[in-house]
PDB file of N, CA and C in Angstrom:
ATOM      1  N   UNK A   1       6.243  23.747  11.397  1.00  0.00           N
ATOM      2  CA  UNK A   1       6.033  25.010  10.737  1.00  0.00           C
ATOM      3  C   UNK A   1       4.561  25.115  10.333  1.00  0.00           C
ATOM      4  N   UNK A   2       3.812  26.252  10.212  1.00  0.00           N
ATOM      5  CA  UNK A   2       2.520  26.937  10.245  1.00  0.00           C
ATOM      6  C   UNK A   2       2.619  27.253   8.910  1.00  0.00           C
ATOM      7  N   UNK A   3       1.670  27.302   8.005  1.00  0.00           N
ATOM      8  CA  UNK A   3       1.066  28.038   6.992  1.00  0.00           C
ATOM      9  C   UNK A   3       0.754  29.517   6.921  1.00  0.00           C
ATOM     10  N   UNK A   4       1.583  30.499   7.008  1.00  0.00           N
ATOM     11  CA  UNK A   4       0.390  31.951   7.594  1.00  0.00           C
ATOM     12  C   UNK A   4       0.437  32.117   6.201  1.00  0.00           C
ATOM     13  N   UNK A   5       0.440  31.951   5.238  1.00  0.00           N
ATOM     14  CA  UNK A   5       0.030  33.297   3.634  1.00  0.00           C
ATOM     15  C   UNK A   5       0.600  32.173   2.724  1.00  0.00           C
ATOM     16  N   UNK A   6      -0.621  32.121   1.588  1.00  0.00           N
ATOM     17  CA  UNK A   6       0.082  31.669   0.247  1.00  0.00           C
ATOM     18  C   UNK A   6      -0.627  32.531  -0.848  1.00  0.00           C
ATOM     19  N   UNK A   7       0.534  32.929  -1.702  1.00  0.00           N
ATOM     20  CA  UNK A   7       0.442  33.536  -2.939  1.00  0.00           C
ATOM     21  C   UNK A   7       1.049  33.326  -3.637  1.00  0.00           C
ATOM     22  N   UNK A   8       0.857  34.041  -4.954  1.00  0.00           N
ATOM     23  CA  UNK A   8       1.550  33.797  -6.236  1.00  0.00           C
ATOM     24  C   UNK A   8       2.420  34.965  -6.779  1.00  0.00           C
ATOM     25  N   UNK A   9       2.103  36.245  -6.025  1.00  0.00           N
ATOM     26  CA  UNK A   9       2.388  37.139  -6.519  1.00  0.00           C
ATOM     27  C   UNK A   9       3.847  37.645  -5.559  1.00  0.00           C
ATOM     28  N   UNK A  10       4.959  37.982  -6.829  1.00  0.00           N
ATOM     29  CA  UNK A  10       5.918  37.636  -6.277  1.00  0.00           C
ATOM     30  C   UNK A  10       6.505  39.068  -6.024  1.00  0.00           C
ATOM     31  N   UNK A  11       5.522  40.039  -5.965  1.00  0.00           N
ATOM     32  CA  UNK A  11       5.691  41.640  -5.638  1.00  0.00           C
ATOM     33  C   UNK A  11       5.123  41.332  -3.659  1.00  0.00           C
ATOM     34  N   UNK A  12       4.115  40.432  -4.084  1.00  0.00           N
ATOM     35  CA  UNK A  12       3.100  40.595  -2.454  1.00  0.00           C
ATOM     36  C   UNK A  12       4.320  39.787  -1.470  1.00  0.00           C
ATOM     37  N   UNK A  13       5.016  38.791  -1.955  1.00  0.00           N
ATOM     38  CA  UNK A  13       5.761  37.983  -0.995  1.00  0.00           C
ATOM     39  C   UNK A  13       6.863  39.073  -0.705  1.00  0.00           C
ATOM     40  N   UNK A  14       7.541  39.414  -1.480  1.00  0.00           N
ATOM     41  CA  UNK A  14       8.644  40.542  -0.762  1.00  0.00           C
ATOM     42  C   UNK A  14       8.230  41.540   0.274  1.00  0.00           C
ATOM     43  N   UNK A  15       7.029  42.047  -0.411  1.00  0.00           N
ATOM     44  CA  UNK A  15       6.037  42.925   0.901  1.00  0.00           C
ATOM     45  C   UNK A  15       5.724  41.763   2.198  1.00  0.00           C
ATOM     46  N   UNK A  16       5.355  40.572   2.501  1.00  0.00           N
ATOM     47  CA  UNK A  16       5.548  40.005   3.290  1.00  0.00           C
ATOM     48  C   UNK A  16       6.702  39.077   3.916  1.00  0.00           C
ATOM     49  N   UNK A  17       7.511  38.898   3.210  1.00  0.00           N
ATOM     50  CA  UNK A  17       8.829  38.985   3.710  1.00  0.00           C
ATOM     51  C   UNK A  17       9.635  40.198   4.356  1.00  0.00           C
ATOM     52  N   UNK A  18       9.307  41.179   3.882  1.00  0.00           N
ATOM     53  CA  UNK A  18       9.567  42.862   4.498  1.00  0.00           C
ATOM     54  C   UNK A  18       9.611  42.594   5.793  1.00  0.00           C
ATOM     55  N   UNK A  19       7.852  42.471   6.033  1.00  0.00           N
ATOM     56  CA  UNK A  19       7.178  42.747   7.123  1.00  0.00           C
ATOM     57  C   UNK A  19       7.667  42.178   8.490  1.00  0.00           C
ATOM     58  N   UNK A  20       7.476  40.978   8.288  1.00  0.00           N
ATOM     59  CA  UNK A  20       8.338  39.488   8.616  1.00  0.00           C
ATOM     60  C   UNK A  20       9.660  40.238   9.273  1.00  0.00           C
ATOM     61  N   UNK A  21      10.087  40.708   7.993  1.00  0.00           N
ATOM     62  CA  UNK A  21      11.729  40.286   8.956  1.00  0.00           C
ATOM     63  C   UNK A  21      11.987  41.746   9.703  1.00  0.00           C
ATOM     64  N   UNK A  22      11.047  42.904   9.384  1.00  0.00           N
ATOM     65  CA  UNK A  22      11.249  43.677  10.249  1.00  0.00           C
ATOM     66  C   UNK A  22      10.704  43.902  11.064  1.00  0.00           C
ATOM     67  N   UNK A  23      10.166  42.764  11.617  1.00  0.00           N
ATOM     68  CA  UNK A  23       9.701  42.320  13.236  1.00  0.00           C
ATOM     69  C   UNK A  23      10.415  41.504  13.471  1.00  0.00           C
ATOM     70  N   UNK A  24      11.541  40.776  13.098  1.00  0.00           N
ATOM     71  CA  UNK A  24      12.511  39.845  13.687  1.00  0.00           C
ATOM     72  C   UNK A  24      12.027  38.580  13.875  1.00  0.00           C
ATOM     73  N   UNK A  25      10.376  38.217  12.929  1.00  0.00           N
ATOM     74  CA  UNK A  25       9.863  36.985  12.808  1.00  0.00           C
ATOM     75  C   UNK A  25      10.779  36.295  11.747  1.00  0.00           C
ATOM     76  N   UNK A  26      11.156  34.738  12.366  1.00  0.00           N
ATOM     77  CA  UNK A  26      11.738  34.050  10.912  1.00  0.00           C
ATOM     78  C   UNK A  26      10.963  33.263  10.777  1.00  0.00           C
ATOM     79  N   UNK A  27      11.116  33.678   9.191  1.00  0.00           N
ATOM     80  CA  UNK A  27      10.184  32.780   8.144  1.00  0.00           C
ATOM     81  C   UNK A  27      11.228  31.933   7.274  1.00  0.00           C
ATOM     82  N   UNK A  28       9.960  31.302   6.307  1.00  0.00           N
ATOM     83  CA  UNK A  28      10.634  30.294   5.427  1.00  0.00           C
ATOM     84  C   UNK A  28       9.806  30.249   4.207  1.00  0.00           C
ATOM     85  N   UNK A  29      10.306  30.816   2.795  1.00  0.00           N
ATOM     86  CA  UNK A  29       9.306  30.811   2.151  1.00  0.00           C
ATOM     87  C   UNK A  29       9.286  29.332   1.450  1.00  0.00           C
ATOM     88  N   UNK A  30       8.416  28.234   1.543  1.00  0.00           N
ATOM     89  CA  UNK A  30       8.249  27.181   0.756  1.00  0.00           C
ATOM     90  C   UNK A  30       7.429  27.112  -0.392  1.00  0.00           C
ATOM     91  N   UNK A  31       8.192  26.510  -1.432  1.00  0.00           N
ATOM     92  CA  UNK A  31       7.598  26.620  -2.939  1.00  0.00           C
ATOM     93  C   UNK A  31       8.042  27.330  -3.610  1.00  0.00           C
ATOM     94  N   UNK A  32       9.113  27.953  -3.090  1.00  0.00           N
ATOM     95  CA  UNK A  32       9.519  29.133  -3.662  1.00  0.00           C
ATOM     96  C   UNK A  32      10.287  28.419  -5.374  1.00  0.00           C
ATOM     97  N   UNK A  33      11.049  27.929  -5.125  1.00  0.00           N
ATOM     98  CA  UNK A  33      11.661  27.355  -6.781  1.00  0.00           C
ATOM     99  C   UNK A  33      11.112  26.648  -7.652  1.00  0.00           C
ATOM    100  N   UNK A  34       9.477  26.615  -7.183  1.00  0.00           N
ATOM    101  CA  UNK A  34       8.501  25.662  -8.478  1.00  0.00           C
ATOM    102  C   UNK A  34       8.312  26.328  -9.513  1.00  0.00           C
ATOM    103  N   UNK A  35       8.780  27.679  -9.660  1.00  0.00           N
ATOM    104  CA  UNK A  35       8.737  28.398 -10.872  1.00  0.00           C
ATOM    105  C   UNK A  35       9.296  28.221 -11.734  1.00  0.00           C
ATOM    106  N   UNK A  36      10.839  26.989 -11.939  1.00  0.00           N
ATOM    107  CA  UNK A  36      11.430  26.616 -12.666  1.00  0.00           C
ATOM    108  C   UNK A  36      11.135  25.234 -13.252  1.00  0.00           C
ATOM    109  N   UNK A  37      10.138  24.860 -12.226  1.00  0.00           N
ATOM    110  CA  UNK A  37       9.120  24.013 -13.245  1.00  0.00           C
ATOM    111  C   UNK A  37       7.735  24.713 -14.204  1.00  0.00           C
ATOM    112  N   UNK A  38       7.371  25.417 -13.835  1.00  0.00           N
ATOM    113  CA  UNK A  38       6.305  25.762 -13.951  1.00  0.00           C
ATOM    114  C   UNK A  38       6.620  26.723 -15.321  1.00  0.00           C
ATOM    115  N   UNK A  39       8.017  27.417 -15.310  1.00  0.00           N
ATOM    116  CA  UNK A  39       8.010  28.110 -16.102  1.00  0.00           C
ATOM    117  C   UNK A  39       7.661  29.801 -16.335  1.00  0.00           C
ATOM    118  N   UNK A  40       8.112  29.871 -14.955  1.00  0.00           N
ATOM    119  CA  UNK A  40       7.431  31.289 -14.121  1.00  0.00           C
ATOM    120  C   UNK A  40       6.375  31.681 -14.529  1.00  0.00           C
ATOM    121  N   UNK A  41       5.167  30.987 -14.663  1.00  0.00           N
ATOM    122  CA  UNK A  41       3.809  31.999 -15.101  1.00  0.00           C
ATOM    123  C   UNK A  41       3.235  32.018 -13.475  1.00  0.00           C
ATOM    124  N   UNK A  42       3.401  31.958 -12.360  1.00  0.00           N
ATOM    125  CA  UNK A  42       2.759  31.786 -11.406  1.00  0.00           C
ATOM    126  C   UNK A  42       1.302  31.259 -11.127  1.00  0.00           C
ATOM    127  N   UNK A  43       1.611  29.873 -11.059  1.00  0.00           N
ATOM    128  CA  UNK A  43       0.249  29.135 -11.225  1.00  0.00           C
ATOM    129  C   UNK A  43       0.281  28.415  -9.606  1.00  0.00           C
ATOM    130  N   UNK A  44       1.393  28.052  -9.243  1.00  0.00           N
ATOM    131  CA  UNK A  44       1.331  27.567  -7.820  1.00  0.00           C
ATOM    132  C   UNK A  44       1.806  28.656  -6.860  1.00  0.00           C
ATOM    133  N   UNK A  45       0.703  28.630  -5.731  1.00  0.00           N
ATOM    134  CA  UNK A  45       1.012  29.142  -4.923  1.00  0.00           C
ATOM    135  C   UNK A  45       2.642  29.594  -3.770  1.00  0.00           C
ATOM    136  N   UNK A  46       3.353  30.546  -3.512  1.00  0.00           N
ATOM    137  CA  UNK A  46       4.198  30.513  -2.571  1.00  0.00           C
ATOM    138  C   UNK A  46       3.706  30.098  -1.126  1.00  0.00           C
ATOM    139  N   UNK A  47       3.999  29.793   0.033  1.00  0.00           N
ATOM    140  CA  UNK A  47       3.930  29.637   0.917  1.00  0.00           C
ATOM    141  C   UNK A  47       4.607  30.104   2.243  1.00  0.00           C
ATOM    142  N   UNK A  48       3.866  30.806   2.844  1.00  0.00           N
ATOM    143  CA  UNK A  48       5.071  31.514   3.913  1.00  0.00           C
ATOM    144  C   UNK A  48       4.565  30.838   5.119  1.00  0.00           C
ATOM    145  N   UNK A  49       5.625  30.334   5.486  1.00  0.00           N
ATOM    146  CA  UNK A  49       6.196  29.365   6.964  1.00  0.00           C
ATOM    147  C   UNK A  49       6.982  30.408   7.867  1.00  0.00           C
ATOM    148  N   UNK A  50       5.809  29.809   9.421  1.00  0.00           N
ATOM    149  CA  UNK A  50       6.568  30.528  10.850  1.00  0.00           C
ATOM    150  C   UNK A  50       6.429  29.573  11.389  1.00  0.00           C
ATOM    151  N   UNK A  51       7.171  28.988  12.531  1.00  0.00           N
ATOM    152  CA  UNK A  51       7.180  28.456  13.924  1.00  0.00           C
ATOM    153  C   UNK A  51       6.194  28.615  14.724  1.00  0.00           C
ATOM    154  N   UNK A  52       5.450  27.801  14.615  1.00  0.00           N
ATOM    155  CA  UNK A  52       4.506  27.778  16.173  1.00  0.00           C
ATOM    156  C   UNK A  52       4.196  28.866  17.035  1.00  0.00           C
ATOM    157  N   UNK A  53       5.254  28.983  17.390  1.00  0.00           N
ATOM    158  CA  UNK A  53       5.721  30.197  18.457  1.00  0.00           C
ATOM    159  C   UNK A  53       5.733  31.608  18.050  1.00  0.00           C
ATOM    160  N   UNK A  54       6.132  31.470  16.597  1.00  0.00           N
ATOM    161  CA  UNK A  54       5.724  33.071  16.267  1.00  0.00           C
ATOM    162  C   UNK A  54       4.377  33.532  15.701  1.00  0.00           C
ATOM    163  N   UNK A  55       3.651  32.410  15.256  1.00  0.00           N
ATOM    164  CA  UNK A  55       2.329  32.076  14.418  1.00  0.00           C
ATOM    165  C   UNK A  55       1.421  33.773  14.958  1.00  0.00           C
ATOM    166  N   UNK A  56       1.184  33.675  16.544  1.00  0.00           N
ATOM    167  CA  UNK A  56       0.257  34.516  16.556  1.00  0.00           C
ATOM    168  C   UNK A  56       1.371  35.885  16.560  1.00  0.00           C
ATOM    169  N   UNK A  57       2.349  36.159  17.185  1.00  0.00           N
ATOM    170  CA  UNK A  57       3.003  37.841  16.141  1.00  0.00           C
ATOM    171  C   UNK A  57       2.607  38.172  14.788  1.00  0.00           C
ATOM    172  N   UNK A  58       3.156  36.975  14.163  1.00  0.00           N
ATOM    173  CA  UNK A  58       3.124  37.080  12.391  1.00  0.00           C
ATOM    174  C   UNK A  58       1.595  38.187  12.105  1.00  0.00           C
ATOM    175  N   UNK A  59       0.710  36.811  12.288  1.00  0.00           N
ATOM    176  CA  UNK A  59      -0.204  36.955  12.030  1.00  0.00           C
ATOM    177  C   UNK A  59      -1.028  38.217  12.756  1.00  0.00           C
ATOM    178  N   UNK A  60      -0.534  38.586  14.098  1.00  0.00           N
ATOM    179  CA  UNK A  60      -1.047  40.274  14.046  1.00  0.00           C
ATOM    180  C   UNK A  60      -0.301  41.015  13.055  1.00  0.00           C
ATOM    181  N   UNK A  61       0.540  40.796  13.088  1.00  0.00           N
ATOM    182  CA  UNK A  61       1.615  42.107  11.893  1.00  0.00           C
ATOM    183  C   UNK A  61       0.893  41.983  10.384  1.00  0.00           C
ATOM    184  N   UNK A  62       0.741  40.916  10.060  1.00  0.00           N
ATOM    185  CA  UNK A  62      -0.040  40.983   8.857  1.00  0.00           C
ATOM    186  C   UNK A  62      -1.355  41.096   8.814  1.00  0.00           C
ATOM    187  N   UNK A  63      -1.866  41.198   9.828  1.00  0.00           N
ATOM    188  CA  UNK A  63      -3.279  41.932  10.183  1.00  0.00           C
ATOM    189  C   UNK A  63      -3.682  43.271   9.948  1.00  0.00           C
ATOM    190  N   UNK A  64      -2.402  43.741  10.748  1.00  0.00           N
ATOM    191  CA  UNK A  64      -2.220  44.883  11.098  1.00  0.00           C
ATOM    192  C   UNK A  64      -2.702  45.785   9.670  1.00  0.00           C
ATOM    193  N   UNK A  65      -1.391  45.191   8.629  1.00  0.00           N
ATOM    194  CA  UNK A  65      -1.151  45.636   7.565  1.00  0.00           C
ATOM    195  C   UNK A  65      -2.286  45.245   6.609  1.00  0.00           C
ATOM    196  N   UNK A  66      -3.116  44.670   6.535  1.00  0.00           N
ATOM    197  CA  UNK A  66      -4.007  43.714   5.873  1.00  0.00           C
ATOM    198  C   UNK A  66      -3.643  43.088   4.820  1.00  0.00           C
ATOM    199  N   UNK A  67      -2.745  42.311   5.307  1.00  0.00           N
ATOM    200  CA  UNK A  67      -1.709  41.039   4.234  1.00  0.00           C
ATOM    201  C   UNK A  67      -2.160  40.005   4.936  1.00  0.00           C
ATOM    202  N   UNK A  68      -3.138  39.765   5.444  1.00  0.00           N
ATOM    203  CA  UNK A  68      -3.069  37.962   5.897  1.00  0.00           C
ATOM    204  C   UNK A  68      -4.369  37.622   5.163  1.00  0.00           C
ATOM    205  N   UNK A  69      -4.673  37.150   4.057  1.00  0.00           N
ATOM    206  CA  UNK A  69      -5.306  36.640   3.438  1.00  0.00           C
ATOM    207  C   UNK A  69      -4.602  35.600   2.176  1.00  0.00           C
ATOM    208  N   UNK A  70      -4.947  35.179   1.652  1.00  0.00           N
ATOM    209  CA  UNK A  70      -4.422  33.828   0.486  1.00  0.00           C
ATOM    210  C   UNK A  70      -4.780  34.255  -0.974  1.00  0.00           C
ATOM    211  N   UNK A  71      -3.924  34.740  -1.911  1.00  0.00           N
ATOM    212  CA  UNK A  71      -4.381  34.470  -3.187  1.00  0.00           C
ATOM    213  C   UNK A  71      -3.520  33.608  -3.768  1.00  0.00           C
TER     214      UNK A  71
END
């Protein structure tokens, strides 16, 4: 699995999960339950995971949209 997007903001991941799945890319969001350590203030990053194989779709679609950057 590929790295395409990490954030914290848990409005931006649903917008890229959207995106994602309505191109029929599967993802995987990792990190997702460190907020129950953390205490939901969003201090660690989410992580959105694709396959190899979908890496370069993803990453036009979130181009497209200008969601492929990291906060």
């Amino acid at each position: 699995m590929e790295c395409l997007v990490k954030t914290c903001c848990p409005i931006r991941l649903t917008r890229l999960q959207s995106l994602l799945g309505d191109a029929d890319i599967p993802h995987v969001v990792f990190d997702q339950h460190i907020s129950a350590l953390e205490g939901g203030i969003g201090a660690f990053p989410r992580r959105v995971m694709v396959t190899q194989g979908y890496l370069f779709s993803a990453r036009a679609i979130l181009e497209d949209e200008g969601q492929l950057y990291d906060d």
